[in-house]
Protein backbone atom coordinates (compact mmCIF):
# COMPACT_ATOMS: atom_id res chain seq x y z
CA UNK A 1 27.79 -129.33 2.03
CA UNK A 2 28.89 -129.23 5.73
CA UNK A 3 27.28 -129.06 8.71
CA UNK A 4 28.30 -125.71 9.16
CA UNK A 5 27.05 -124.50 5.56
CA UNK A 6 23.36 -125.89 7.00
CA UNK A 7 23.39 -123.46 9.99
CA UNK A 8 24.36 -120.60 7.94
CA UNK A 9 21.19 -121.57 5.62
CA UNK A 10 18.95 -121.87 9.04
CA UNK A 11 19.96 -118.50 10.00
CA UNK A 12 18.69 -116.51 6.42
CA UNK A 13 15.45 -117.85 7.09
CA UNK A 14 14.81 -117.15 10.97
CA UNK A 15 12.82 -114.34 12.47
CA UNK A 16 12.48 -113.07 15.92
CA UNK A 17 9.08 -113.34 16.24
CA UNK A 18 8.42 -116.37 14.94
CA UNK A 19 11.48 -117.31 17.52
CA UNK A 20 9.00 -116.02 20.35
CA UNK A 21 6.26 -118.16 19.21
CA UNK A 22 8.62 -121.30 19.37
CA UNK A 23 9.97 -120.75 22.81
CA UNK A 24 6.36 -119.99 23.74
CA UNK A 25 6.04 -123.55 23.41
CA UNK A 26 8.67 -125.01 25.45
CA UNK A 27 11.58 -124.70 22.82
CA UNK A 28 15.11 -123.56 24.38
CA UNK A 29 18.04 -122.15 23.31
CA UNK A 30 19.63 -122.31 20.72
CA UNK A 31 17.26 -121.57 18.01
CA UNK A 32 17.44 -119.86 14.93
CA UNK A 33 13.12 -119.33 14.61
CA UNK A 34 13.20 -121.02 11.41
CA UNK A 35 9.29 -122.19 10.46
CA UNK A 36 8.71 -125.54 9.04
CA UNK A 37 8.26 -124.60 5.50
CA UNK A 38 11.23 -123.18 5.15
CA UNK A 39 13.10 -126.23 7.07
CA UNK A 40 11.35 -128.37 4.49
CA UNK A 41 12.98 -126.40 1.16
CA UNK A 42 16.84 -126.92 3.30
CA UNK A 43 15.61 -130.59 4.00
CA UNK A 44 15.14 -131.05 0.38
CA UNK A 45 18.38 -129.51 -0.58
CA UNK A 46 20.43 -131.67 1.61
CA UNK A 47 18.30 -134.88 1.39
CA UNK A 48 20.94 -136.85 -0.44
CA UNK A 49 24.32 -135.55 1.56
CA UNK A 50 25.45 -138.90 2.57
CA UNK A 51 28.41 -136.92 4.22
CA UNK A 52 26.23 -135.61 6.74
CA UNK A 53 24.78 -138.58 7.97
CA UNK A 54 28.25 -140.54 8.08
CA UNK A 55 27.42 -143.00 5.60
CA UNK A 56 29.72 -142.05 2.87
């Protein structure tokens, strides 16, 4: 998985109101409005990608 495959996954997920809540409380540009629950299940997913955290 690349870092560009985990954006595309970050943008299913994100709504605009939840978005307004975010930047509501100080959070800028760019954001996708993602909530934590569902930044958990792509968390998860990913976990073991050593590729992604340049340890491979």
């Amino acid at each position: 998985m690349t870092a560009n495959e985990i954006v595309d996954q970050l943008r299913l997920p994100g709504s605009d109101s939840y978005k307004r809540v975010l930047f509501n409380h100080g959070v800028q540009e760019p954001c996708f409005g993602v909530k934590i629950a569902d930044l958990r299940k792509i968390r998860n997913r990913i976990r073991m990608e050593n590729r992604l955290a340049g340890t491979s």
